[in-house]
C-alpha atoms as a PDB file:
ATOM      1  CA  UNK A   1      -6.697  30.271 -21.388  1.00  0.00           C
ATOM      2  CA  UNK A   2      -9.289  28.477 -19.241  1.00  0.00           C
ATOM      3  CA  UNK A   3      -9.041  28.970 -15.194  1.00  0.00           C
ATOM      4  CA  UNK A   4      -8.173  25.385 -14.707  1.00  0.00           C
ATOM      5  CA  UNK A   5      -4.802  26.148 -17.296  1.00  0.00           C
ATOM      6  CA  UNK A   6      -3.726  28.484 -15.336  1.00  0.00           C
ATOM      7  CA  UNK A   7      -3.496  26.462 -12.238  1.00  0.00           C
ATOM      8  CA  UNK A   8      -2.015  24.316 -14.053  1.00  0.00           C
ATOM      9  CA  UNK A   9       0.858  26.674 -14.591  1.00  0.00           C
ATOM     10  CA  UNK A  10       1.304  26.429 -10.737  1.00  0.00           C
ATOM     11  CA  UNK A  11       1.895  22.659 -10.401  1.00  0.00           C
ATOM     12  CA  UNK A  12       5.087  21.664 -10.109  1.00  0.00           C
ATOM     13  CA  UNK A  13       5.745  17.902 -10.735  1.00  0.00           C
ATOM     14  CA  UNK A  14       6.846  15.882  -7.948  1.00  0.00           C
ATOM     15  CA  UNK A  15       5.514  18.006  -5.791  1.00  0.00           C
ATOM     16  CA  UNK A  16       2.783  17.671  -3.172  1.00  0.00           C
ATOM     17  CA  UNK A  17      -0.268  20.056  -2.418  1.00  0.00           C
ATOM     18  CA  UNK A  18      -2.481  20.496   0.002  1.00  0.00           C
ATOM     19  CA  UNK A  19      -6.315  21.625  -0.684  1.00  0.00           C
ATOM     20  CA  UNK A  20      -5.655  24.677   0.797  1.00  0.00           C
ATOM     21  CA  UNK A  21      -2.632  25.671  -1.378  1.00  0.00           C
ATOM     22  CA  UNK A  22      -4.730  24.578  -4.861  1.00  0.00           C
ATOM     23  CA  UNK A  23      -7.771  26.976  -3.033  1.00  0.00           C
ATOM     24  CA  UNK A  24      -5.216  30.530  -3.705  1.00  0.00           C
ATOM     25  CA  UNK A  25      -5.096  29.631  -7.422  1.00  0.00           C
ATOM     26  CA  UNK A  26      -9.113  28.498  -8.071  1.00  0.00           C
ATOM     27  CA  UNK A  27     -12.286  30.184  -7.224  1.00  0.00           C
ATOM     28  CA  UNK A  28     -13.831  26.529  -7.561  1.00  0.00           C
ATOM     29  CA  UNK A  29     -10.974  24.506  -6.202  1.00  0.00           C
ATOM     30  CA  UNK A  30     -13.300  21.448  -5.715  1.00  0.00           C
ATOM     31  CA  UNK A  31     -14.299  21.017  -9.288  1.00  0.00           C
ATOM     32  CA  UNK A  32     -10.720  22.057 -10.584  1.00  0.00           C
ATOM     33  CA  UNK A  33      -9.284  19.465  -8.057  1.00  0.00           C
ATOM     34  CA  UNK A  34     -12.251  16.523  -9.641  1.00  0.00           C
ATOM     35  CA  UNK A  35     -10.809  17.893 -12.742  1.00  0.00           C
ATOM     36  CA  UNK A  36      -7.162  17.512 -12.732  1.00  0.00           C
ATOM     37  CA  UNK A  37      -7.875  14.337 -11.075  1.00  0.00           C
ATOM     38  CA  UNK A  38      -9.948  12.709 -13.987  1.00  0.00           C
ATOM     39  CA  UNK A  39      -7.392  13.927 -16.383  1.00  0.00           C
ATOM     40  CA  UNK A  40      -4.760  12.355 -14.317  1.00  0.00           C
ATOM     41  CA  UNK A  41      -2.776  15.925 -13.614  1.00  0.00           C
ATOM     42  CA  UNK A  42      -2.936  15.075 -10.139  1.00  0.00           C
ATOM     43  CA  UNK A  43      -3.183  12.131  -7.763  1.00  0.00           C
ATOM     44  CA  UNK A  44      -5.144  11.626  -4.749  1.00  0.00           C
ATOM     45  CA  UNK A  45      -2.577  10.666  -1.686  1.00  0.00           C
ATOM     46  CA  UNK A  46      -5.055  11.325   1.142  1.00  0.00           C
ATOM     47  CA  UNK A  47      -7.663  13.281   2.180  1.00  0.00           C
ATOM     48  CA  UNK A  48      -7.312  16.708   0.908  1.00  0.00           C
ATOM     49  CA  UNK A  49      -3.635  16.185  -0.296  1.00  0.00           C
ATOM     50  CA  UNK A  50      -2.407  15.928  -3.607  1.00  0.00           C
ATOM     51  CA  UNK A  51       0.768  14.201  -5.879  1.00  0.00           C
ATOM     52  CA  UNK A  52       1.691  16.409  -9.095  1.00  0.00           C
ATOM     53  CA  UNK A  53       3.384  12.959 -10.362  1.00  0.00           C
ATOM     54  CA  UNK A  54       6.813  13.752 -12.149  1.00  0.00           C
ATOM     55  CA  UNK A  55       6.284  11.733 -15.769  1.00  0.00           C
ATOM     56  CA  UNK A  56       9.407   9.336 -16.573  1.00  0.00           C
ATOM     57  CA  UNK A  57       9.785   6.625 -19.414  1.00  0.00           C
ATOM     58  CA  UNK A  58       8.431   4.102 -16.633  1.00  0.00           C
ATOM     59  CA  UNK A  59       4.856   5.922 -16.196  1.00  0.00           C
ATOM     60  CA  UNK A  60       4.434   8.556 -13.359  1.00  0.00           C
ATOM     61  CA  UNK A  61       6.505   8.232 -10.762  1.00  0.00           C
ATOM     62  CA  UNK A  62       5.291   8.224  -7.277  1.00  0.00           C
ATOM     63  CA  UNK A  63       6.019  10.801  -4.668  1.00  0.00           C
ATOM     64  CA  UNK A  64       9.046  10.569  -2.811  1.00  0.00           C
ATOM     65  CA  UNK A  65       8.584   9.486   1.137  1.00  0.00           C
ATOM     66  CA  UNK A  66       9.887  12.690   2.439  1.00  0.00           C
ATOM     67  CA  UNK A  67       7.535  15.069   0.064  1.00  0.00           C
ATOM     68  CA  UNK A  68       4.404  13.156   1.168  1.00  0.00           C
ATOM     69  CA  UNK A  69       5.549  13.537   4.335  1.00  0.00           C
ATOM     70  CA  UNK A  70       6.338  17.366   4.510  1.00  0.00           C
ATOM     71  CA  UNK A  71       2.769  17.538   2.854  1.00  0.00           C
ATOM     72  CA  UNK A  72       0.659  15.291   5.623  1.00  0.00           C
ATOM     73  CA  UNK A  73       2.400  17.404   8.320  1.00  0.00           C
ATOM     74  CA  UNK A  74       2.719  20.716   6.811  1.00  0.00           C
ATOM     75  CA  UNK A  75       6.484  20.667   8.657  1.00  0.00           C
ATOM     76  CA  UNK A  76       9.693  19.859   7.624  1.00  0.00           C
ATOM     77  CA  UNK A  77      10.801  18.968  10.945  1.00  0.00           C
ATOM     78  CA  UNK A  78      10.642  15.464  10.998  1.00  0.00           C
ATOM     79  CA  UNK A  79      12.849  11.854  10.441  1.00  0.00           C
ATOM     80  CA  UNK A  80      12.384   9.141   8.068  1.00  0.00           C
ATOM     81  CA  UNK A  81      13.215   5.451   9.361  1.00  0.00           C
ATOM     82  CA  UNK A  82      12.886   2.308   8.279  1.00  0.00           C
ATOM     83  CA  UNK A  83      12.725  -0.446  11.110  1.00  0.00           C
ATOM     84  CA  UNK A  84      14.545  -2.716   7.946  1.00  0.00           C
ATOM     85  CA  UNK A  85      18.167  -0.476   9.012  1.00  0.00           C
ATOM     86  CA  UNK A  86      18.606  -2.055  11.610  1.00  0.00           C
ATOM     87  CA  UNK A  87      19.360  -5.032   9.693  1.00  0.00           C
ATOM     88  CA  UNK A  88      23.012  -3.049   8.714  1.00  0.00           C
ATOM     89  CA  UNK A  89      23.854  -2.728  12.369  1.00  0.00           C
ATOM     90  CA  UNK A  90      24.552  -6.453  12.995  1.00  0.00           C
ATOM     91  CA  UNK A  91      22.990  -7.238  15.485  1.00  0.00           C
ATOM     92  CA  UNK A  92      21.145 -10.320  13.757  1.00  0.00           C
ATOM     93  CA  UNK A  93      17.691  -8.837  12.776  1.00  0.00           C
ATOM     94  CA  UNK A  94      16.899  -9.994   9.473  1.00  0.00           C
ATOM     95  CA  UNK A  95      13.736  -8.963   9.095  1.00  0.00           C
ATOM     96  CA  UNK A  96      11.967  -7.005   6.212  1.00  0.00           C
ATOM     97  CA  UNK A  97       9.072  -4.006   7.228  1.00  0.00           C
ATOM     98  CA  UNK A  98       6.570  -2.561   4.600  1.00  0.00           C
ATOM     99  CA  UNK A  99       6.001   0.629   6.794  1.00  0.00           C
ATOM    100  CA  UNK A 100       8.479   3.832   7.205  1.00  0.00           C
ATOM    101  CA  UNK A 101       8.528   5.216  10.572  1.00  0.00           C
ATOM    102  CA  UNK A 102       7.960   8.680  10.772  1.00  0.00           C
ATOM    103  CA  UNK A 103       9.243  10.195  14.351  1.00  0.00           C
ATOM    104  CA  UNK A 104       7.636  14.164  14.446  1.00  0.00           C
ATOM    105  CA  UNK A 105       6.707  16.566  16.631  1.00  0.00           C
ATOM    106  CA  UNK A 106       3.046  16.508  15.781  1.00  0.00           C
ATOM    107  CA  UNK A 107       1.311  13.588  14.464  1.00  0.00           C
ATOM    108  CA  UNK A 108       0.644  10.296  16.349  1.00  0.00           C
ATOM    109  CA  UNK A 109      -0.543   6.784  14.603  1.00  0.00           C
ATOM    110  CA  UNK A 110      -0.428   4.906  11.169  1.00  0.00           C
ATOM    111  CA  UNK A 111      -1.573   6.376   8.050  1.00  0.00           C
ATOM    112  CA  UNK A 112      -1.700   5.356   4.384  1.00  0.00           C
ATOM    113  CA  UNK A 113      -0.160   8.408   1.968  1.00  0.00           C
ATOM    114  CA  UNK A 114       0.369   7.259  -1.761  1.00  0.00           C
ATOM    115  CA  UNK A 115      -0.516   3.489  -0.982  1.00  0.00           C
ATOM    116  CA  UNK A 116       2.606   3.487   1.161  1.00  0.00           C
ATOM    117  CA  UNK A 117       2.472   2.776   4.831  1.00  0.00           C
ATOM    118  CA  UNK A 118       3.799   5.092   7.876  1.00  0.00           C
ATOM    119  CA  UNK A 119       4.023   4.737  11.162  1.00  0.00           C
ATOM    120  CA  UNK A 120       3.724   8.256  12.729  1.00  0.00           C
ATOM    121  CA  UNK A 121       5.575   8.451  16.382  1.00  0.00           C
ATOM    122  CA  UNK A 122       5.928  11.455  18.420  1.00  0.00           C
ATOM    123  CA  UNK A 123       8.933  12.425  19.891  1.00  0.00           C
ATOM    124  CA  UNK A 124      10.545  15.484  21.413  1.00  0.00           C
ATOM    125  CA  UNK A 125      13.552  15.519  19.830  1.00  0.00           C
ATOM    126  CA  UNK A 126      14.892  14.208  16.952  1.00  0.00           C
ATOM    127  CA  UNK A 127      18.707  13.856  15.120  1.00  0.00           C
ATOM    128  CA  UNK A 128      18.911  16.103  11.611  1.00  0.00           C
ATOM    129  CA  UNK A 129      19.954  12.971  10.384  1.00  0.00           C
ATOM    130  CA  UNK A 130      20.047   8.723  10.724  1.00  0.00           C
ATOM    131  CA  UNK A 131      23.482   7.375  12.989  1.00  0.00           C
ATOM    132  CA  UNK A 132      24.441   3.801  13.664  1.00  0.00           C
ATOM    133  CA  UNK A 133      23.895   5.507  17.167  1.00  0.00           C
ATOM    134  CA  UNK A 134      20.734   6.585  16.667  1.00  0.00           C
ATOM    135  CA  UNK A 135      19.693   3.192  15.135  1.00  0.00           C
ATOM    136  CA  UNK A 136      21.286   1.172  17.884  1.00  0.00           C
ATOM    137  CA  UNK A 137      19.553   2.929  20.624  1.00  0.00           C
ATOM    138  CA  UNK A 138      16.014   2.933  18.291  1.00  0.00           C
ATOM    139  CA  UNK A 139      16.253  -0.709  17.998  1.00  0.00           C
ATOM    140  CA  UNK A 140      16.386  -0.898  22.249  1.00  0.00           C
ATOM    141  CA  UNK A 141      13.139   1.713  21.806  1.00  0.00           C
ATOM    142  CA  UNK A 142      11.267  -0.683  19.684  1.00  0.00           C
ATOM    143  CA  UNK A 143      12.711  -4.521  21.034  1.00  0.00           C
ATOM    144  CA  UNK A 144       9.576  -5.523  21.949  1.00  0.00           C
ATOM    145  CA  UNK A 145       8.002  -4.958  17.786  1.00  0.00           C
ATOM    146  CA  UNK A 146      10.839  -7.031  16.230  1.00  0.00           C
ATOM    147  CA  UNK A 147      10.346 -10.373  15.268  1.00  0.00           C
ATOM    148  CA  UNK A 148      13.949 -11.564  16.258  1.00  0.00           C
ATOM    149  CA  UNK A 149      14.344 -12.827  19.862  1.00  0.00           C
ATOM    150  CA  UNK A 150      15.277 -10.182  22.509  1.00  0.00           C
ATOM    151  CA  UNK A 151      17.712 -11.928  23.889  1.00  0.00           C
ATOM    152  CA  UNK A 152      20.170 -12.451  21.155  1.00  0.00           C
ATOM    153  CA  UNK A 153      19.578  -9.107  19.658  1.00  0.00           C
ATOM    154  CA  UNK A 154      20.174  -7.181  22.955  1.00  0.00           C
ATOM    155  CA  UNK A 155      23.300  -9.822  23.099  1.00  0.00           C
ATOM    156  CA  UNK A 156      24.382  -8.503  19.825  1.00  0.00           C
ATOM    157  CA  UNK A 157      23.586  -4.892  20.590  1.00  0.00           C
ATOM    158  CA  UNK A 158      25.938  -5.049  24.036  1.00  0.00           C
ATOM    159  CA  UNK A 159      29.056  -6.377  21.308  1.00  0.00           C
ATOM    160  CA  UNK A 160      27.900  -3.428  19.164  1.00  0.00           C
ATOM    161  CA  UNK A 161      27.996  -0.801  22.026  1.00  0.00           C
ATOM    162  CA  UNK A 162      31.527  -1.750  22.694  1.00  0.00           C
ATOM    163  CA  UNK A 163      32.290  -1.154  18.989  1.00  0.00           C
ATOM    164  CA  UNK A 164      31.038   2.146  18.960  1.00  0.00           C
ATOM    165  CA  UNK A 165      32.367   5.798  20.109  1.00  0.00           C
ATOM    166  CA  UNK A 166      30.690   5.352  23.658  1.00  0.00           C
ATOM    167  CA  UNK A 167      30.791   9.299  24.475  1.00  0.00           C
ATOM    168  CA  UNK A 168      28.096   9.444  20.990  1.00  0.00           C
ATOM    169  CA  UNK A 169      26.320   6.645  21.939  1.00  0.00           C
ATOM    170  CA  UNK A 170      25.584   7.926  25.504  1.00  0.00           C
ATOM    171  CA  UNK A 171      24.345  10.978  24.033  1.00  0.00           C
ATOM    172  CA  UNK A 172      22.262   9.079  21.811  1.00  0.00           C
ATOM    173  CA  UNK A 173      20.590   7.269  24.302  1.00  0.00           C
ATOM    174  CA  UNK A 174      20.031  10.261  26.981  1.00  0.00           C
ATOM    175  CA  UNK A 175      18.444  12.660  23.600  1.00  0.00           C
ATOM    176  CA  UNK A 176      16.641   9.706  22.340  1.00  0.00           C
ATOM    177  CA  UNK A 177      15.966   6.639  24.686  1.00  0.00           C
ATOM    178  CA  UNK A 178      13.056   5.438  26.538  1.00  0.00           C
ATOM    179  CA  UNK A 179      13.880   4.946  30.163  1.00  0.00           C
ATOM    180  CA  UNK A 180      14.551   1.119  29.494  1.00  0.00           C
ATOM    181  CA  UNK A 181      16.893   1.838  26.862  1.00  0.00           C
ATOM    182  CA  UNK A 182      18.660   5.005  28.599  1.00  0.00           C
ATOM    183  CA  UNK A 183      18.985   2.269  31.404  1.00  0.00           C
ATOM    184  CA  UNK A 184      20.141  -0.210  29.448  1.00  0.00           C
ATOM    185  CA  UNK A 185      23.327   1.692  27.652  1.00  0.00           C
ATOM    186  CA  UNK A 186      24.389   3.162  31.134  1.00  0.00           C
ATOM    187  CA  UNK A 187      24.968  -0.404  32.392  1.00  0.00           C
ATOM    188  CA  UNK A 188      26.438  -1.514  29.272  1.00  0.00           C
ATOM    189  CA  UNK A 189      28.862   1.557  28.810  1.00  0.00           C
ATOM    190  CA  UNK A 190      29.547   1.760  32.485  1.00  0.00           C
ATOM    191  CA  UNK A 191      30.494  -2.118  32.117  1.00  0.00           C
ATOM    192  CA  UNK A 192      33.251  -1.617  29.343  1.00  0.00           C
END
C-alpha cells in the first residue's frame, strides 16, 4: 500500500479538510494534495482547503454550506442566513440573493468557498438557531441592502411586530440590533 492509499483511508466523503489536517497523514502533503486532486479524490474549495465530495447517482455532490463553513473558520460557532428568508416573513420583499450570509465571531468580508458566495459579518453574539424574530430584526440590520423600498417594508415590518410575541422580539432586537434597529422596535413595541 502506497503512502498516498493510506491517506486515503483518512478521507471521509463529504467532509472538508484543511492543509494542515492532510499534513498529520503525509510526509509530502503538497504532492499527495496535487495528487488526489488530479485524480479527482479531492476538490479544491479555497486556498489550502479541501472537499472529499460524497459520490451520488447525480456526480459528486458538493459540500454542504455549513461544512465549508466550519472548514474556512476552523469554528463551529457560527449562523447560516440567507437574505432570500426574509421573503417568508411578509413583509413584501420579494427578492432572490445568490450569497449566504455568514454572521461569526471571527471572519469579516465576502469570500468564494466551492463556487458559492458568502458574505462573512462579524457579530458578538449570535442565536443557536434562525427565528422569525431574529429575521425580522436582521431585515431592520440590513434595510438599507434590499432592493424593496424602505418605506413599505419597515411599514410591513411595524404590522409584523404587532403579530409577534413582543417580550421575544424585544430580546431579539437588544441581543442582535444595530442601534437604528434596537431604536426602531422600542418605538414600535412601546406604541402597541
Amino acid at each position: 500500500m502506497t503512502t498516498l492509499d493510506e491517506l486515503k483511508k483518512y478521507l471521509r466523503p463529504g467532509r472538508v479538510y484543511r492543509r494542515q489536517e492532510l499534513a498529520q497523514w503525509s510526509g509530502s502533503v503538497d504532492r499527495h494534495i496535487k495528487a488526489l486532486l488530479d485524480e479527482g479524490t479531492l476538490t479544491k474549495v479555497s486556498g489550502g482547503l479541501y472537499l472529499r465530495p460524497k459520490d451520488t447517482v447525480f456526480g459528486k455532490a458538493p459540500a454542504e454550506e455549513a461544512a465549508l463553513v466550519a472548514g474556512f473558520l476552523k469554528d463551529d460557532r457560527f449562523l447560516l442566513a440567507s437574505p432570500n428568508a426574509y421573503n417568508a416573513l411578509g413583509v413584501g420583499t420579494r427578492q432572490l440573493y445568490d450569497k449566504m450570509v455568514v454572521y461569526n465571531h471571527k471572519r469579516h468580508g465576502e469570500f468564494s468557498l466551492g463556487g458559492r458566495k458568502f458574505d462573512f459579518r462579524l457579530k458578538p453574539s449570535l442565536p443557536k438557531k434562525l427565528t422569525r424574530e431574529f429575521l425580522l430584526v436582521d431585515l431592520v440590520n440590513n434595510i438599507d441592502r434590499l432592493a424593496e423600498s424602505e418605506q413599505e417594508v419597515l411599514a410591513r415590518v411595524k404590522e409584523q411586530a404587532h403579530v409577534l410575541r413582543a417580550s421575544h422580539l424585544r430580546r431579539a432586537a437588544q441581543h442582535y440590533g444595530n442601534v437604528r434597529t434596537r431604536k426602531f422596535f422600542s418605538r414600535e413595541l412601546h406604541a402597541g
